[in-house]
C-alpha atoms as a PDB file:
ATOM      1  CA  UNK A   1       0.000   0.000   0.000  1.00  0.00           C
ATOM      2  CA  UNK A   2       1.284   3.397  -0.992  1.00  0.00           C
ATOM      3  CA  UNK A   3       2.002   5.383   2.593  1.00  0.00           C
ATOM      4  CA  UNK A   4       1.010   8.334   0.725  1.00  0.00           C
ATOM      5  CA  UNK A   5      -2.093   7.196   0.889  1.00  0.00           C
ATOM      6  CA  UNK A   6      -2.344   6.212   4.766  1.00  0.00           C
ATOM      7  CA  UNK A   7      -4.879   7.365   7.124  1.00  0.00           C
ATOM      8  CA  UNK A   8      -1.601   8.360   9.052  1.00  0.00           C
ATOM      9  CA  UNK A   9      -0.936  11.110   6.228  1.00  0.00           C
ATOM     10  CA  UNK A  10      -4.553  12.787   6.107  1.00  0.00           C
ATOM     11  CA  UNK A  11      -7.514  13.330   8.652  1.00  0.00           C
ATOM     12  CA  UNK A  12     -10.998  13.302   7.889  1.00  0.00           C
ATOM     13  CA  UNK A  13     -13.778  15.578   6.213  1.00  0.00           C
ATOM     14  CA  UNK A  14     -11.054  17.091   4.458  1.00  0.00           C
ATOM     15  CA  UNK A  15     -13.264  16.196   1.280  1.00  0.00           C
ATOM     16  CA  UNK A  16     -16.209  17.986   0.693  1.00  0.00           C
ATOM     17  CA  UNK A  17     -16.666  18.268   4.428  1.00  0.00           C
ATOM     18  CA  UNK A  18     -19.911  19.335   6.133  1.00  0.00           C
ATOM     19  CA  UNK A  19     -17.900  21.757   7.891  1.00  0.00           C
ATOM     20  CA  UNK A  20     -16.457  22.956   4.613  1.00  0.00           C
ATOM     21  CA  UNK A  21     -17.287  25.999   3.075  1.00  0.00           C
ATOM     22  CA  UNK A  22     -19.668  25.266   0.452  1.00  0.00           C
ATOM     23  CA  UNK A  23     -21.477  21.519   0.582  1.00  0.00           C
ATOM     24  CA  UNK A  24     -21.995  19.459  -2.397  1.00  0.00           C
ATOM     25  CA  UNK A  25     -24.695  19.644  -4.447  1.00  0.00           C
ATOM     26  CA  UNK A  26     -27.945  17.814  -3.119  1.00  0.00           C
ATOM     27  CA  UNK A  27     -31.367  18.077  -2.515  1.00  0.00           C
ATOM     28  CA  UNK A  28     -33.006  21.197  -0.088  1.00  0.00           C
ATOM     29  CA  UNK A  29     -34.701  19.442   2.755  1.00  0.00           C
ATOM     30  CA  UNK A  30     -38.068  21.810   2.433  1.00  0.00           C
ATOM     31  CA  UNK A  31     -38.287  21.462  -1.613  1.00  0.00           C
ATOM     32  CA  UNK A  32     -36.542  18.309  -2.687  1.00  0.00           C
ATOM     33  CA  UNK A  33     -34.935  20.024  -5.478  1.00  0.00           C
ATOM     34  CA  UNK A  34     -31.202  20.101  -6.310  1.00  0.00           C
ATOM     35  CA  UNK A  35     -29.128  22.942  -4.918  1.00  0.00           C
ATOM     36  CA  UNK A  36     -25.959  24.144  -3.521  1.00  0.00           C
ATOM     37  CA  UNK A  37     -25.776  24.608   0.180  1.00  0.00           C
ATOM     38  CA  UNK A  38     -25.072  27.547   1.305  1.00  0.00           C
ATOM     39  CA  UNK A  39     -22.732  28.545   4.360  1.00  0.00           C
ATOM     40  CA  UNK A  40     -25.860  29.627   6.533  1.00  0.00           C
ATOM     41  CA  UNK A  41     -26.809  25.635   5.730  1.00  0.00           C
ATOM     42  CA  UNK A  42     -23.576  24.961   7.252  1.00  0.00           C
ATOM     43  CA  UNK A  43     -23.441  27.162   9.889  1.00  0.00           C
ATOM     44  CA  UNK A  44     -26.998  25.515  11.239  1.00  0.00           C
ATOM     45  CA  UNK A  45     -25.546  21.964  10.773  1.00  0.00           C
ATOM     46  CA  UNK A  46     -22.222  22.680  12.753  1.00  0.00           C
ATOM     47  CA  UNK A  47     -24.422  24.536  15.279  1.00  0.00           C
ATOM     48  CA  UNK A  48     -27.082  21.831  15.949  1.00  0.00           C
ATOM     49  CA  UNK A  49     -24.158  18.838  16.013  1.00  0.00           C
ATOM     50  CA  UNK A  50     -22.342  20.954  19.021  1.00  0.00           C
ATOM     51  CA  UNK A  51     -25.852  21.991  20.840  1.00  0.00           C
ATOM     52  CA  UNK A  52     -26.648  18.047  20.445  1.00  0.00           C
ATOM     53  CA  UNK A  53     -23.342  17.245  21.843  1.00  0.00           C
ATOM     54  CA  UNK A  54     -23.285  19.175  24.664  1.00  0.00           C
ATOM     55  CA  UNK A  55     -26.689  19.044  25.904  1.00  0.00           C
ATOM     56  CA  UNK A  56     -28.571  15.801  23.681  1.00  0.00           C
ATOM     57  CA  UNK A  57     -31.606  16.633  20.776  1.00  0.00           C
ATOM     58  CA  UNK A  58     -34.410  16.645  23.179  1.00  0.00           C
ATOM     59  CA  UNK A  59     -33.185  19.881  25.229  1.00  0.00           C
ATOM     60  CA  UNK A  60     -31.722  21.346  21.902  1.00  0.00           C
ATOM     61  CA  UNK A  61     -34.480  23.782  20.698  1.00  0.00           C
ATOM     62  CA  UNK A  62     -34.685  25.580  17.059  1.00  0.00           C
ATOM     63  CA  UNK A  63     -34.280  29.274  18.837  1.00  0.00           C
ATOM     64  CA  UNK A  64     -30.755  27.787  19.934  1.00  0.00           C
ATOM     65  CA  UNK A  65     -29.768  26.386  17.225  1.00  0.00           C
ATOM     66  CA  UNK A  66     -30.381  29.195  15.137  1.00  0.00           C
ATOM     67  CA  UNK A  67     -28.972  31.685  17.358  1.00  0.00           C
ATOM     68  CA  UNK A  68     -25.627  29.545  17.570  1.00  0.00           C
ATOM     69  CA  UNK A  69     -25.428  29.421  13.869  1.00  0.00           C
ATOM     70  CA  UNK A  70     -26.062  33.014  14.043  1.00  0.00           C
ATOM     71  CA  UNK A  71     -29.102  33.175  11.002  1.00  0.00           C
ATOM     72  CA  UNK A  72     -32.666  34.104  11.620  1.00  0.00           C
ATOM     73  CA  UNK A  73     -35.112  31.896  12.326  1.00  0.00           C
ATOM     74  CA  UNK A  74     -36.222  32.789   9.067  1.00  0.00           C
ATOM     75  CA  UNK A  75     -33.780  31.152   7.654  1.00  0.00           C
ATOM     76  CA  UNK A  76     -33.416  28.342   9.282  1.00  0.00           C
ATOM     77  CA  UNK A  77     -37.007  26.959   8.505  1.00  0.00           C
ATOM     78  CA  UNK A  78     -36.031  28.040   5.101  1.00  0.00           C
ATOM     79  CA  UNK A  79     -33.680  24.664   4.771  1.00  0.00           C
ATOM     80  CA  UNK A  80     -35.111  22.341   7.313  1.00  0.00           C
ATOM     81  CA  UNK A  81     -38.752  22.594   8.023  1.00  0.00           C
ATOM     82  CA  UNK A  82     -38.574  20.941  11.645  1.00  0.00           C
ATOM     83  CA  UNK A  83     -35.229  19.797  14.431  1.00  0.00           C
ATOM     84  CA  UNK A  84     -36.177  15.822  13.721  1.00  0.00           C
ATOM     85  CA  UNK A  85     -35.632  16.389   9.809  1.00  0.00           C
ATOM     86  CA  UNK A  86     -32.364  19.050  10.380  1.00  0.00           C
ATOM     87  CA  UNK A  87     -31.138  15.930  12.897  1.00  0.00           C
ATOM     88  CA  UNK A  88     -31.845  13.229   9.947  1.00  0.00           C
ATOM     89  CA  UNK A  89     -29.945  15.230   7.048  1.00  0.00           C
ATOM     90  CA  UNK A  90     -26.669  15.807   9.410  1.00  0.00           C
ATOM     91  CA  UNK A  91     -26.597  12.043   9.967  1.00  0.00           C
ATOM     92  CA  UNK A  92     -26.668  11.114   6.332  1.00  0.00           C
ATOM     93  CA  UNK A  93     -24.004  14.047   5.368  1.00  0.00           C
ATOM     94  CA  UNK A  94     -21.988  12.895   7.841  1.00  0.00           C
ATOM     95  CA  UNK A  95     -22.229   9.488   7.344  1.00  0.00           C
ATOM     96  CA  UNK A  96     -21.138   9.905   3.639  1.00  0.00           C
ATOM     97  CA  UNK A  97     -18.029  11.573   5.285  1.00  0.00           C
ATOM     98  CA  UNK A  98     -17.827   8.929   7.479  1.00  0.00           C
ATOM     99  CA  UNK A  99     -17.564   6.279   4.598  1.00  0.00           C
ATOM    100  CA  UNK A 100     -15.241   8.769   2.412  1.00  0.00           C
ATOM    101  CA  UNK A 101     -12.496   8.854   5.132  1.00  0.00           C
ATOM    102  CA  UNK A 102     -12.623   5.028   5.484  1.00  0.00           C
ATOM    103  CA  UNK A 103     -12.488   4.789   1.450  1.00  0.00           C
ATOM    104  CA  UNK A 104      -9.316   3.088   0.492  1.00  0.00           C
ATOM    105  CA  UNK A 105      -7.911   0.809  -2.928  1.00  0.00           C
ATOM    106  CA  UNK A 106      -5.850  -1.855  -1.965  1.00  0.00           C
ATOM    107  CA  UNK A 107      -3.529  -4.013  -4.017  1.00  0.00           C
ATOM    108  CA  UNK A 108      -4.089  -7.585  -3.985  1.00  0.00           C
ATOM    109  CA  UNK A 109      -0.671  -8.534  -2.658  1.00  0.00           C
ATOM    110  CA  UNK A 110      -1.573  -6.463   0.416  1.00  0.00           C
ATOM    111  CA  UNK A 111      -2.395  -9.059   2.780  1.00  0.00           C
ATOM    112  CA  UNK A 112      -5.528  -8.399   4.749  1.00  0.00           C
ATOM    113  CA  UNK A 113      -3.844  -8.016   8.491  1.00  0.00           C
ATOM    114  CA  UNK A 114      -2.394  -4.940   6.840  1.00  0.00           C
ATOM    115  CA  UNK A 115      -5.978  -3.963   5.089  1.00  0.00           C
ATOM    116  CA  UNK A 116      -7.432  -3.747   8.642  1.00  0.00           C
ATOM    117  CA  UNK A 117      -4.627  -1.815  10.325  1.00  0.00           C
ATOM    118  CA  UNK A 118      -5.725   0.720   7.184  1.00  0.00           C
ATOM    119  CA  UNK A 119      -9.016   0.669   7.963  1.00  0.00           C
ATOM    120  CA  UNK A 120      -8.610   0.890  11.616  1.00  0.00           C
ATOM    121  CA  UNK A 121      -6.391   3.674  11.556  1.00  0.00           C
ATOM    122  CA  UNK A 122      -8.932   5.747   9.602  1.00  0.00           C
ATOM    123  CA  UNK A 123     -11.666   4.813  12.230  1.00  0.00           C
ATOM    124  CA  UNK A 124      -9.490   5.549  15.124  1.00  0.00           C
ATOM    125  CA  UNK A 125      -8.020   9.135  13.435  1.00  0.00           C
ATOM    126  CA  UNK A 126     -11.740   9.684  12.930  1.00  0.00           C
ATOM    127  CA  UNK A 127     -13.245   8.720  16.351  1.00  0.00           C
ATOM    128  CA  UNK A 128     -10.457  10.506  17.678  1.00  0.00           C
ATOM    129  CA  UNK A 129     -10.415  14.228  15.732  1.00  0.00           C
ATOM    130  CA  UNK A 130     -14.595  14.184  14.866  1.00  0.00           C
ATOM    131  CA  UNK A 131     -15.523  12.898  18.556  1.00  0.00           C
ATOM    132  CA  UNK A 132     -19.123  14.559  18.713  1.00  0.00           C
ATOM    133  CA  UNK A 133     -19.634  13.234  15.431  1.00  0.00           C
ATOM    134  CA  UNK A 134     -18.507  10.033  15.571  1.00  0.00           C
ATOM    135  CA  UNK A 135     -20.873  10.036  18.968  1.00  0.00           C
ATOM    136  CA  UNK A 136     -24.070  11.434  17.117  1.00  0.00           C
ATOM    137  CA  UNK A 137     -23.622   8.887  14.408  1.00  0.00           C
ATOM    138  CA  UNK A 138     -23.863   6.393  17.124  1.00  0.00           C
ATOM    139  CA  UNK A 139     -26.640   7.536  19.344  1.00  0.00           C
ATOM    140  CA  UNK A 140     -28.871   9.004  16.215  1.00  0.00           C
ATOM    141  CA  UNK A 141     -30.022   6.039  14.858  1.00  0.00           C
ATOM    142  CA  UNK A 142     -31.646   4.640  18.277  1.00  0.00           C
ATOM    143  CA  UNK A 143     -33.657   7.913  18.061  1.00  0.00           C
ATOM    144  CA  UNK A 144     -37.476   7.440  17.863  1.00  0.00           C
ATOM    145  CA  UNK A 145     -37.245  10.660  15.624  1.00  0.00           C
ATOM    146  CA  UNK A 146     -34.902   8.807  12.988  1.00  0.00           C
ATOM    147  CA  UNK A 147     -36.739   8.630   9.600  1.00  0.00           C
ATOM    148  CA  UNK A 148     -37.052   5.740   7.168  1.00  0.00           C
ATOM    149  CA  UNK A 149     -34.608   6.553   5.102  1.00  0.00           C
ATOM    150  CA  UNK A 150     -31.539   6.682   8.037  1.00  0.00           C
ATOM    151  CA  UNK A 151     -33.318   3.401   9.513  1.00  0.00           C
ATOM    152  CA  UNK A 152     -32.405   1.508   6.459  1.00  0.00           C
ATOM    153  CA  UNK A 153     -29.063   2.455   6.470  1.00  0.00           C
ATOM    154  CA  UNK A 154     -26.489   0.371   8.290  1.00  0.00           C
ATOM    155  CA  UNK A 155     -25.292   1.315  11.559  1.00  0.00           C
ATOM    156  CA  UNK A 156     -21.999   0.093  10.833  1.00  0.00           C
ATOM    157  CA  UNK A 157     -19.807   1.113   8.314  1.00  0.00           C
ATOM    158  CA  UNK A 158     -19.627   0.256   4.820  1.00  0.00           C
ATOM    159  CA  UNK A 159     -15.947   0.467   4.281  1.00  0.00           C
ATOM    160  CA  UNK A 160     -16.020  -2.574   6.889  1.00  0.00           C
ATOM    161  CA  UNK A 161     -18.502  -4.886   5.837  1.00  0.00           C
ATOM    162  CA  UNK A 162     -16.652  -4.554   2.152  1.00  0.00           C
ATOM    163  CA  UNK A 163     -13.685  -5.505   3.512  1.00  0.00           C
ATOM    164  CA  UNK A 164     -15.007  -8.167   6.040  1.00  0.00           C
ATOM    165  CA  UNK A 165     -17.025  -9.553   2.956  1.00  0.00           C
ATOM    166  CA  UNK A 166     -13.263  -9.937   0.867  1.00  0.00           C
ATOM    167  CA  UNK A 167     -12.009 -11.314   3.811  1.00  0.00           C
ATOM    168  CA  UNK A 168     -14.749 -14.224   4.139  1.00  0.00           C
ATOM    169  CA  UNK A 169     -14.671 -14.972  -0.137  1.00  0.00           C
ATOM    170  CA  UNK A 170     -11.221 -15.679   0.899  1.00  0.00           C
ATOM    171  CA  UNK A 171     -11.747 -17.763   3.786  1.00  0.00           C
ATOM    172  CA  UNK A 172      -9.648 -15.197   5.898  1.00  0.00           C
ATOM    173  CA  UNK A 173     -12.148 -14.448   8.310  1.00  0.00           C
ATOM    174  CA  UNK A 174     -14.302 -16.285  10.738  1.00  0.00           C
ATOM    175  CA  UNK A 175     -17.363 -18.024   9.370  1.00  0.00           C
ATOM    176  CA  UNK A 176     -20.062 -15.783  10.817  1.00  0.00           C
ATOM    177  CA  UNK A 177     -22.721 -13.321   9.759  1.00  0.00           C
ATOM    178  CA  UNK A 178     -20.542 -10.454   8.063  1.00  0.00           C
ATOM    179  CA  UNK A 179     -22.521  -8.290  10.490  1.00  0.00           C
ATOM    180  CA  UNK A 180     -22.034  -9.939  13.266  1.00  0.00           C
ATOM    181  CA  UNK A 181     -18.225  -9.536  12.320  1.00  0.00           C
ATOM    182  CA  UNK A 182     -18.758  -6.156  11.761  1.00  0.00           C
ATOM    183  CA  UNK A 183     -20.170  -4.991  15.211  1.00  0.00           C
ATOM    184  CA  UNK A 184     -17.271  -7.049  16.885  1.00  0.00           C
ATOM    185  CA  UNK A 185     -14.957  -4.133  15.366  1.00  0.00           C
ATOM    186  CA  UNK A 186     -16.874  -1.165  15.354  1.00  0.00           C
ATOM    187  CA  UNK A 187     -18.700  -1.656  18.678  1.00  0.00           C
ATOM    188  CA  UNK A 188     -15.453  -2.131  20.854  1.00  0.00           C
ATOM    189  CA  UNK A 189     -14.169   1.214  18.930  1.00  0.00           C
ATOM    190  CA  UNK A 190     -17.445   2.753  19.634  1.00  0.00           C
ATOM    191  CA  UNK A 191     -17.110   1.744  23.459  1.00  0.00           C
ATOM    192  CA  UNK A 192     -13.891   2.862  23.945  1.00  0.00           C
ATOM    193  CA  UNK A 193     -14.600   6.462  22.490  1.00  0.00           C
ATOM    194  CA  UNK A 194     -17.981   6.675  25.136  1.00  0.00           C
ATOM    195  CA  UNK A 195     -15.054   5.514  28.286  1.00  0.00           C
ATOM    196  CA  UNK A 196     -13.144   7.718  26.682  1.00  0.00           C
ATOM    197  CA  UNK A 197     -15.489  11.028  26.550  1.00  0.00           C
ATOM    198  CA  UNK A 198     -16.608   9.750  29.829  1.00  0.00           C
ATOM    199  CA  UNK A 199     -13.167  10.305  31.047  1.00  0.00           C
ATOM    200  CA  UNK A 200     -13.041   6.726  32.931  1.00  0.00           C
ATOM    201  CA  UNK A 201      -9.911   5.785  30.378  1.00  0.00           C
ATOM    202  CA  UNK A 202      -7.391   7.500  27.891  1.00  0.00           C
ATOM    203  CA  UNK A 203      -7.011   7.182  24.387  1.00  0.00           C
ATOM    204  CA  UNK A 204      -3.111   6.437  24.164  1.00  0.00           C
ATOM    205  CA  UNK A 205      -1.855   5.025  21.169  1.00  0.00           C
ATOM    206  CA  UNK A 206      -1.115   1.736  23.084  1.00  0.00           C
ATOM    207  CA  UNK A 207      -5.124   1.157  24.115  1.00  0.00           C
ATOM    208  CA  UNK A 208      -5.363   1.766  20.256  1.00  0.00           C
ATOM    209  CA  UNK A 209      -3.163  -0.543  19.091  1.00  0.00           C
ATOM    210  CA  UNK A 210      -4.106  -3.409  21.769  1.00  0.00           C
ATOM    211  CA  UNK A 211      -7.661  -3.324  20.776  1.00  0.00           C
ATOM    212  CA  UNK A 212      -6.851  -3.591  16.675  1.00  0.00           C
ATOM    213  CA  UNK A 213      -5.495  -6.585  17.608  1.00  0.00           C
ATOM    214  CA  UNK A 214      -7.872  -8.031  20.005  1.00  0.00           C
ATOM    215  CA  UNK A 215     -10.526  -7.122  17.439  1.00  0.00           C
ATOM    216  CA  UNK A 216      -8.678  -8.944  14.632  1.00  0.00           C
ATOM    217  CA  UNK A 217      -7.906 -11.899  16.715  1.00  0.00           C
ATOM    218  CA  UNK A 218     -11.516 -11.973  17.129  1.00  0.00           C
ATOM    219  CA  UNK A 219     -12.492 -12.204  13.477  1.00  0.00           C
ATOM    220  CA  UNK A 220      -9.589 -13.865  11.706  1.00  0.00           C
ATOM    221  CA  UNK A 221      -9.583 -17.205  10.531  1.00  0.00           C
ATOM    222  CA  UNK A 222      -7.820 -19.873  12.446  1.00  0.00           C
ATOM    223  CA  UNK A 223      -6.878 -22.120   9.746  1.00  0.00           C
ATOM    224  CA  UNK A 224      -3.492 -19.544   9.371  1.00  0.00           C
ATOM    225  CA  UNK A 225      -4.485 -18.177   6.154  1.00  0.00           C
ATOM    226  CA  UNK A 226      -1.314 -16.884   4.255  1.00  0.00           C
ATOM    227  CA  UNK A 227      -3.207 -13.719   3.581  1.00  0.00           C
ATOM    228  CA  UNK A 228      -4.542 -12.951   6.996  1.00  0.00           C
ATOM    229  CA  UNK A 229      -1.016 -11.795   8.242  1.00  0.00           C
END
């Protein structure tokens, strides 16, 4: 793999970030029609991820939001008609970004111990630089105020189960639900950023490295598969 390319040399949402500037292209929330988002749009997304952060969606009101982003509430109604639908648009931005920073070609003569060090690198950079949104793309989708839509998307990410899926056409991984597989990596990440943010551990590069391993331990096959180291 090129080391260029490593999650080591670049952070996330430095592509087309929700924080950026200007978003992408995509459909307003109120009209459905294509558009580009403006920096007020921004300003209310970065405003309403912090508020939810700090103080959760159900004591986060409009007036605060709005006032934060520092737009009228004229404005703000004028891309998101309600909080529940302004909450289900900054989950699916920022899971694109989410699946962007964990986006990665390997050759096939990279074996796939080294595949998931990539990969777990990028998820560790991200839980570790994004923390209140790698923590509202965790909690959102238990919300009772999560739409259709974000309900059908998987809570895990996609980068993963791709490379889980690889993994298992190659008997390199466990024979289990890819899934299942799945949550064994992502939820033990996700559990040590919540000990983390509650302060009852640190995040040294040690803790890091000890759980990548425990986590691939946990999913590799045990037949020694040439390509699994």
């Amino acid at each position: 793999m090129d080391s260029r390319q490593s999650a080591l040399d670049k952070g996330p949402f430095q592509r087309g970030s929700v924080f950026g500037r200007v978003l992408p292209c995509g459909p307003c929330a109120r009209t459905g029609c294509m558009q580009f988002r403006s920096r007020k749009c921004d300003a209310i997304f970065r405003a309403a991820l912090r508020l939810f952060a700090e103080q959760g969606f159900d004591k986060t009101s409009v007036p605060q939001i709005r006032k934060r982003a520092g737009v009228s509430i004229h404005t703000f109604y004028k891309y998101f008609p309600s909080k529940e639908l302004l909450a289900n648009e900054l989950y699916r931005e920022l899971r694109v970004e989410l699946d962007d920073s964990l986006s990665f070609v390997a050759s096939d003569r990279v074996s796939y111990r080294r595949q998931f060090h990539e990969l777990w690198t990028r998820m560790a950079m991200f839980a570790h630089e994004r923390v209140e949104v790698f923590l509202f793309l965790e909690i959102w989708p238990h919300a009772p105020y999560v739409d259709r839509r974000n309900r059908e998307l998987s809570i895990v990410p996609n980068g993963l189960i791709r490379l889980l899926e690889k993994m298992q056409r190659a008997n390199a991984c466990r024979r289990a639900p890819t899934i299942l597989l799945a949550a064994i990596v992502w939820g033990a990440l996700v559990q040590l950023l919540k000990l983390r943010a509650q302060g009852t551990v640190p995040l040294p590069t040690e803790s890091i490295k000890a759980l990548e391993d425990a986590c691939w331990n946990s999913i590799c096959a045990q037949d020694g598969s040439k390509q699994s180291e």
